[in-house]
N, C-alpha and C. Protein backbone atom coordinates (compact mmCIF):
# COMPACT_ATOMS: atom_id res chain seq x y z
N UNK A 1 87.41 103.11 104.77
CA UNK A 1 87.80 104.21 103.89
C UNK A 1 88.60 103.62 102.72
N UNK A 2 88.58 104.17 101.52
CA UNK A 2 89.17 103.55 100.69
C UNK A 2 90.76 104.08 100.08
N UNK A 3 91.18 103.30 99.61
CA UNK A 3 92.99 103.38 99.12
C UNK A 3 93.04 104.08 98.02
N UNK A 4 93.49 104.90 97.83
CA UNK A 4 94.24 105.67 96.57
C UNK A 4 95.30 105.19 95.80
N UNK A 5 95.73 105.05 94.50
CA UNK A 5 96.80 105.03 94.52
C UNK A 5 97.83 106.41 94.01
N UNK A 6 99.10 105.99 94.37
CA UNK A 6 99.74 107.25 93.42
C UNK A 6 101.57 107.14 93.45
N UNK A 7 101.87 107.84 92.60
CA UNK A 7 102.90 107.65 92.17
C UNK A 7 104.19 108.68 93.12
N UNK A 8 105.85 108.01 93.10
CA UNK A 8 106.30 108.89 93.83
C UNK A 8 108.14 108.30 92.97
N UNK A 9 108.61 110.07 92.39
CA UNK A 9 109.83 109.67 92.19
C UNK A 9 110.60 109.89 93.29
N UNK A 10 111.54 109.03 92.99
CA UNK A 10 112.40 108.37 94.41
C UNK A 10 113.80 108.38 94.09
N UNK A 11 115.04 109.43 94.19
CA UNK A 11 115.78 108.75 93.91
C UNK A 11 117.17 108.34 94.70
N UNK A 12 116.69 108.11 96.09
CA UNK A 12 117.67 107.82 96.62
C UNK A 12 117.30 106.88 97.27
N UNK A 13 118.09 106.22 98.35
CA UNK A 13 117.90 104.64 98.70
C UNK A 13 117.35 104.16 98.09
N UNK A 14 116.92 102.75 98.31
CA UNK A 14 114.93 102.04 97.94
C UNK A 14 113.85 102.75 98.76
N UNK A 15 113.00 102.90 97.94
CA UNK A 15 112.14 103.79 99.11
C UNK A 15 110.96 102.47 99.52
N UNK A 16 111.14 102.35 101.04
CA UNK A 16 110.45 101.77 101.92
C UNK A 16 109.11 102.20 102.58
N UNK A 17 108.31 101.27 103.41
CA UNK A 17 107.07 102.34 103.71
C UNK A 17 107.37 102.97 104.59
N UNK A 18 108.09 102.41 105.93
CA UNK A 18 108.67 103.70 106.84
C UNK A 18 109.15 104.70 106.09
N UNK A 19 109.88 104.94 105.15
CA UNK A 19 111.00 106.15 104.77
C UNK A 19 109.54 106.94 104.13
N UNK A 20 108.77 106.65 103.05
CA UNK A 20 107.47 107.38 102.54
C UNK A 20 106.73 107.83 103.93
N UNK A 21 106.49 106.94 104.94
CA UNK A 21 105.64 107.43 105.99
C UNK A 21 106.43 108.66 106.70
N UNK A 22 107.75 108.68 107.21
CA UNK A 22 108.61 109.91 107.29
C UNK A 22 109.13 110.95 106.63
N UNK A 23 108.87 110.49 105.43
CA UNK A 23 108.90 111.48 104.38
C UNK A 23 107.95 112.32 103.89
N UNK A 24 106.71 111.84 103.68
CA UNK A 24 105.72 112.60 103.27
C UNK A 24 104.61 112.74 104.78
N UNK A 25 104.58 112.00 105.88
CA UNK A 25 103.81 112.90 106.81
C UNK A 25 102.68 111.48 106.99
N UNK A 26 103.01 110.59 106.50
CA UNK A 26 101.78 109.45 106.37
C UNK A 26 101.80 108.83 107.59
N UNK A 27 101.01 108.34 108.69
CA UNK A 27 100.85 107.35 109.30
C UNK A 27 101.03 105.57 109.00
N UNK A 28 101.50 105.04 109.30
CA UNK A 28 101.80 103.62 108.89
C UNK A 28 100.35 102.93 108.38
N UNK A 29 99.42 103.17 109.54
CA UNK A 29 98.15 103.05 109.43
C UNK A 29 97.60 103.11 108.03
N UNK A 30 97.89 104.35 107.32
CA UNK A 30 97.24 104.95 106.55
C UNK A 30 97.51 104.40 104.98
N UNK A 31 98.86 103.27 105.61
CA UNK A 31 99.46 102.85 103.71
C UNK A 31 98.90 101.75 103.82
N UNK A 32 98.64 101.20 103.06
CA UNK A 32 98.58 99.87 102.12
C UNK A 32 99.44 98.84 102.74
N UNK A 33 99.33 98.43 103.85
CA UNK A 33 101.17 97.37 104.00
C UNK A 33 100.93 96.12 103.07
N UNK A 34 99.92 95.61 102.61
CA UNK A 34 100.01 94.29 101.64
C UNK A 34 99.74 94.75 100.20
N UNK A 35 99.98 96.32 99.93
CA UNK A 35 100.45 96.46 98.66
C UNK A 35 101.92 97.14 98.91
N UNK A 36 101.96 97.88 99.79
CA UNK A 36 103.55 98.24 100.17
C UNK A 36 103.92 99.32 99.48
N UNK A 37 105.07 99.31 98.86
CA UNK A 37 105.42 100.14 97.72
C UNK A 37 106.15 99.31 97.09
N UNK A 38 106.17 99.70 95.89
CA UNK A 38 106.20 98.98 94.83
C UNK A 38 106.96 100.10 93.66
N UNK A 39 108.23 99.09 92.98
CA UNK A 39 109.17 99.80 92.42
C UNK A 39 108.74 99.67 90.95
N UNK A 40 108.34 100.37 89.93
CA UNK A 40 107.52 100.04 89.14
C UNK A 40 108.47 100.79 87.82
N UNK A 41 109.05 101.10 87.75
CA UNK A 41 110.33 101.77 87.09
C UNK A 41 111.28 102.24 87.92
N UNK A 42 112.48 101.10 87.65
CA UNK A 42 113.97 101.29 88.15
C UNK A 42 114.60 102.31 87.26
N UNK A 43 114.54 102.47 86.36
CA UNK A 43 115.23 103.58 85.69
C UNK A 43 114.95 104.92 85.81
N UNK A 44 113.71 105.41 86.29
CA UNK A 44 113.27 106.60 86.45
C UNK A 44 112.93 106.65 88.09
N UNK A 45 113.42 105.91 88.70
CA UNK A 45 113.41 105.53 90.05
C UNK A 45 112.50 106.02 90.35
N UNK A 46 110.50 105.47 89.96
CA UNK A 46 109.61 105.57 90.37
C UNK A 46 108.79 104.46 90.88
N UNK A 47 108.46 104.64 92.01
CA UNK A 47 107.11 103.31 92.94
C UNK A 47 106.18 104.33 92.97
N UNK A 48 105.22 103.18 93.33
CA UNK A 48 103.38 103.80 93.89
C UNK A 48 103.47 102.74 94.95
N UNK A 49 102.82 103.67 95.60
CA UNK A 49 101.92 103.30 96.82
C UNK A 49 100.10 103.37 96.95
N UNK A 50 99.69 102.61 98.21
CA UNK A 50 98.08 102.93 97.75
C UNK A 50 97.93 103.72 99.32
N UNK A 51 97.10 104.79 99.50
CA UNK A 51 97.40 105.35 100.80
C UNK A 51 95.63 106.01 101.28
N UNK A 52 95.55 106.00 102.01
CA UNK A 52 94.28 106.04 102.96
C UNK A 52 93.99 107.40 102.39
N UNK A 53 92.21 107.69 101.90
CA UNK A 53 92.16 109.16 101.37
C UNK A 53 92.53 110.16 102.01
N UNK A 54 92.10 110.25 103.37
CA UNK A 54 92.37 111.09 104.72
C UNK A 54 93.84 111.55 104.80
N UNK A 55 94.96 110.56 104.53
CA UNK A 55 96.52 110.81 104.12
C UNK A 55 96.40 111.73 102.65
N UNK A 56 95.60 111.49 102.01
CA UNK A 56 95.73 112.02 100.17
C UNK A 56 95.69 113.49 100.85
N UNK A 57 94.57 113.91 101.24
CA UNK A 57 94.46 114.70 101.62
C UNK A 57 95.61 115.71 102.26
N UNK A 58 96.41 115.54 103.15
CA UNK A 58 96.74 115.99 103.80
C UNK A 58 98.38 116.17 103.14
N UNK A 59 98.69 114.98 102.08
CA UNK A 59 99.73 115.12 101.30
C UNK A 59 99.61 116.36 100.41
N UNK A 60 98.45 116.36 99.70
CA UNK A 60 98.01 117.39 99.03
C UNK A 60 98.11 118.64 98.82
N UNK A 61 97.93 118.65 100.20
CA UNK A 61 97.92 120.46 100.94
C UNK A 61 99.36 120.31 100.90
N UNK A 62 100.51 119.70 101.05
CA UNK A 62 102.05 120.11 101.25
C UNK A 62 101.86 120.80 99.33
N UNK A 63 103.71 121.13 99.20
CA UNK A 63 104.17 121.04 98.45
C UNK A 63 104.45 119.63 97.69
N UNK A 64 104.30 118.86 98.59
CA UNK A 64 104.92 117.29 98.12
C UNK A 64 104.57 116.95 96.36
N UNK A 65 103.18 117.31 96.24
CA UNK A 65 103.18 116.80 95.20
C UNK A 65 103.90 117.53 93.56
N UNK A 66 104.41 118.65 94.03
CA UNK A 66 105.72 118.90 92.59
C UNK A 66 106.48 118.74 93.26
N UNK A 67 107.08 119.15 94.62
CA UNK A 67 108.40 119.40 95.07
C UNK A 67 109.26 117.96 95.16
N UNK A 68 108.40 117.21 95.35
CA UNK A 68 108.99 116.05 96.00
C UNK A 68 108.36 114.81 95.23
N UNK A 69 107.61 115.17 93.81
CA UNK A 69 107.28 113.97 92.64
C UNK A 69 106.08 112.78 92.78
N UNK A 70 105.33 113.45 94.22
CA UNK A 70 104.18 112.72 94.16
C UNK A 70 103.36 113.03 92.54
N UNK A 71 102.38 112.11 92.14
CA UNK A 71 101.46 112.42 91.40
C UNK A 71 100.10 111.28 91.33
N UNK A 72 99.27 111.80 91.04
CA UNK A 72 97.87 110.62 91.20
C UNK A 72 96.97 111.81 91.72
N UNK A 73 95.98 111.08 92.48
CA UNK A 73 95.43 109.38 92.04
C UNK A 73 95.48 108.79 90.48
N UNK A 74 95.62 107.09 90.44
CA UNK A 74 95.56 106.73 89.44
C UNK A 74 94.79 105.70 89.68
N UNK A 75 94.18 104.81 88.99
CA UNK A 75 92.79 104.17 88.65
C UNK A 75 93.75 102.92 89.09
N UNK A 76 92.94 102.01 89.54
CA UNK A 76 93.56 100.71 89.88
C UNK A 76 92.42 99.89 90.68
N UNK A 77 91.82 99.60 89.04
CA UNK A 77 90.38 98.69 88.90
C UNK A 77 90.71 97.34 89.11
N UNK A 78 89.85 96.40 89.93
CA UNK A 78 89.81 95.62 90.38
C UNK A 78 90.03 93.76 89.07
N UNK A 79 91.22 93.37 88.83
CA UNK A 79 91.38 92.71 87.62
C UNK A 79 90.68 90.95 87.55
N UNK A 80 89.33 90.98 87.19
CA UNK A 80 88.79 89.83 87.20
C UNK A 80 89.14 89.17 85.76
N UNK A 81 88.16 87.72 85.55
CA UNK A 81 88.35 86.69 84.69
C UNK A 81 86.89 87.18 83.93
N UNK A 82 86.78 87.51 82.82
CA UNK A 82 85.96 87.56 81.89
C UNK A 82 85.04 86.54 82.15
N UNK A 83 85.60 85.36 82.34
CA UNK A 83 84.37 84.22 81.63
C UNK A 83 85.17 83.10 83.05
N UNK A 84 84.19 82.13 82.95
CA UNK A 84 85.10 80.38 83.47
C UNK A 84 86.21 79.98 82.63
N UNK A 85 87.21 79.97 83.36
CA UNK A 85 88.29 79.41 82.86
C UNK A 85 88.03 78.12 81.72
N UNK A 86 89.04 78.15 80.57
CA UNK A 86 88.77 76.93 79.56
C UNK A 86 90.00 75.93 79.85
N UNK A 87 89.17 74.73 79.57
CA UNK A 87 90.86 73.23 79.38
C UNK A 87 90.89 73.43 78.06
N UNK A 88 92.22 72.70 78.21
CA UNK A 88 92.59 72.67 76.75
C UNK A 88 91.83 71.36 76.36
N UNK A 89 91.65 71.31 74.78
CA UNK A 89 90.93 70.72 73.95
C UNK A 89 91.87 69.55 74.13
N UNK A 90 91.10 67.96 73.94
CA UNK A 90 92.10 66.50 74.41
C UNK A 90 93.08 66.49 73.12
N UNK A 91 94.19 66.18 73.13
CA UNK A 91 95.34 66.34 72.10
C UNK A 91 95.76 67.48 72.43
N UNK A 92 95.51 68.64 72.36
CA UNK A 92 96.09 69.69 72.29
C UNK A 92 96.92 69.97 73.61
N UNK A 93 98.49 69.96 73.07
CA UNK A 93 99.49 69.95 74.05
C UNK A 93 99.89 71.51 74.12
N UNK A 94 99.54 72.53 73.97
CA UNK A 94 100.07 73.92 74.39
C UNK A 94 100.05 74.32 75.36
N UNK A 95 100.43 74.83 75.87
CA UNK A 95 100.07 75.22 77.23
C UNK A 95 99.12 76.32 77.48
N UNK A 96 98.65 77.22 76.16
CA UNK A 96 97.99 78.10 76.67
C UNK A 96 96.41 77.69 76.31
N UNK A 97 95.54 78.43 77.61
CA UNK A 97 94.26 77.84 77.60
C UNK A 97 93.60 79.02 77.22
């Protein structure tokens, strides 16, 4: 099944995946643990998480998503290399390739 992502303001503690999984109703199962959550603006004390559709779902149906600052899905396309990587040209000491 595939991962969603989406957004969640947070503003108390750090929000962890246990505290999101007790908070919004998620199974551990159901998050992302090797994307986790992720603090993506400290100032507006907002992270995303990526969470199992079957969880989207079921977040959905709460209030959660005004009451409690969920929002998404948001797109989170897969980031490849255009082309084969280039060396730098012989002499050329920059570092960027």
């Amino acid at each position: 099944m595939s991962k969603l992502l989406y957004t969640i303001m947070w503003d108390r503690e750090p929000l962890t995946v246990d505290a999101f999984s007790e908070e919004f109703d998620v199974a551990l199962h159901e998050i992302d643990r090797d994307f986790g959550v992720v603090e993506i603006d400290p100032q507006a004390h907002l992270y995303a998480v990526m969470i199992e559709e079957a969880a989207v779902n079921r977040l959905s149906g709460k209030q959660a998503t005004e009451d409690k600052g969920v929002s998404g899905p948001y797109d989170n396309p897969v980031i490849e290399p255009f082309g084969p990587p280039r060396l730098p040209k012989k002499g050329d000491d920059s570092s960027l390739v």
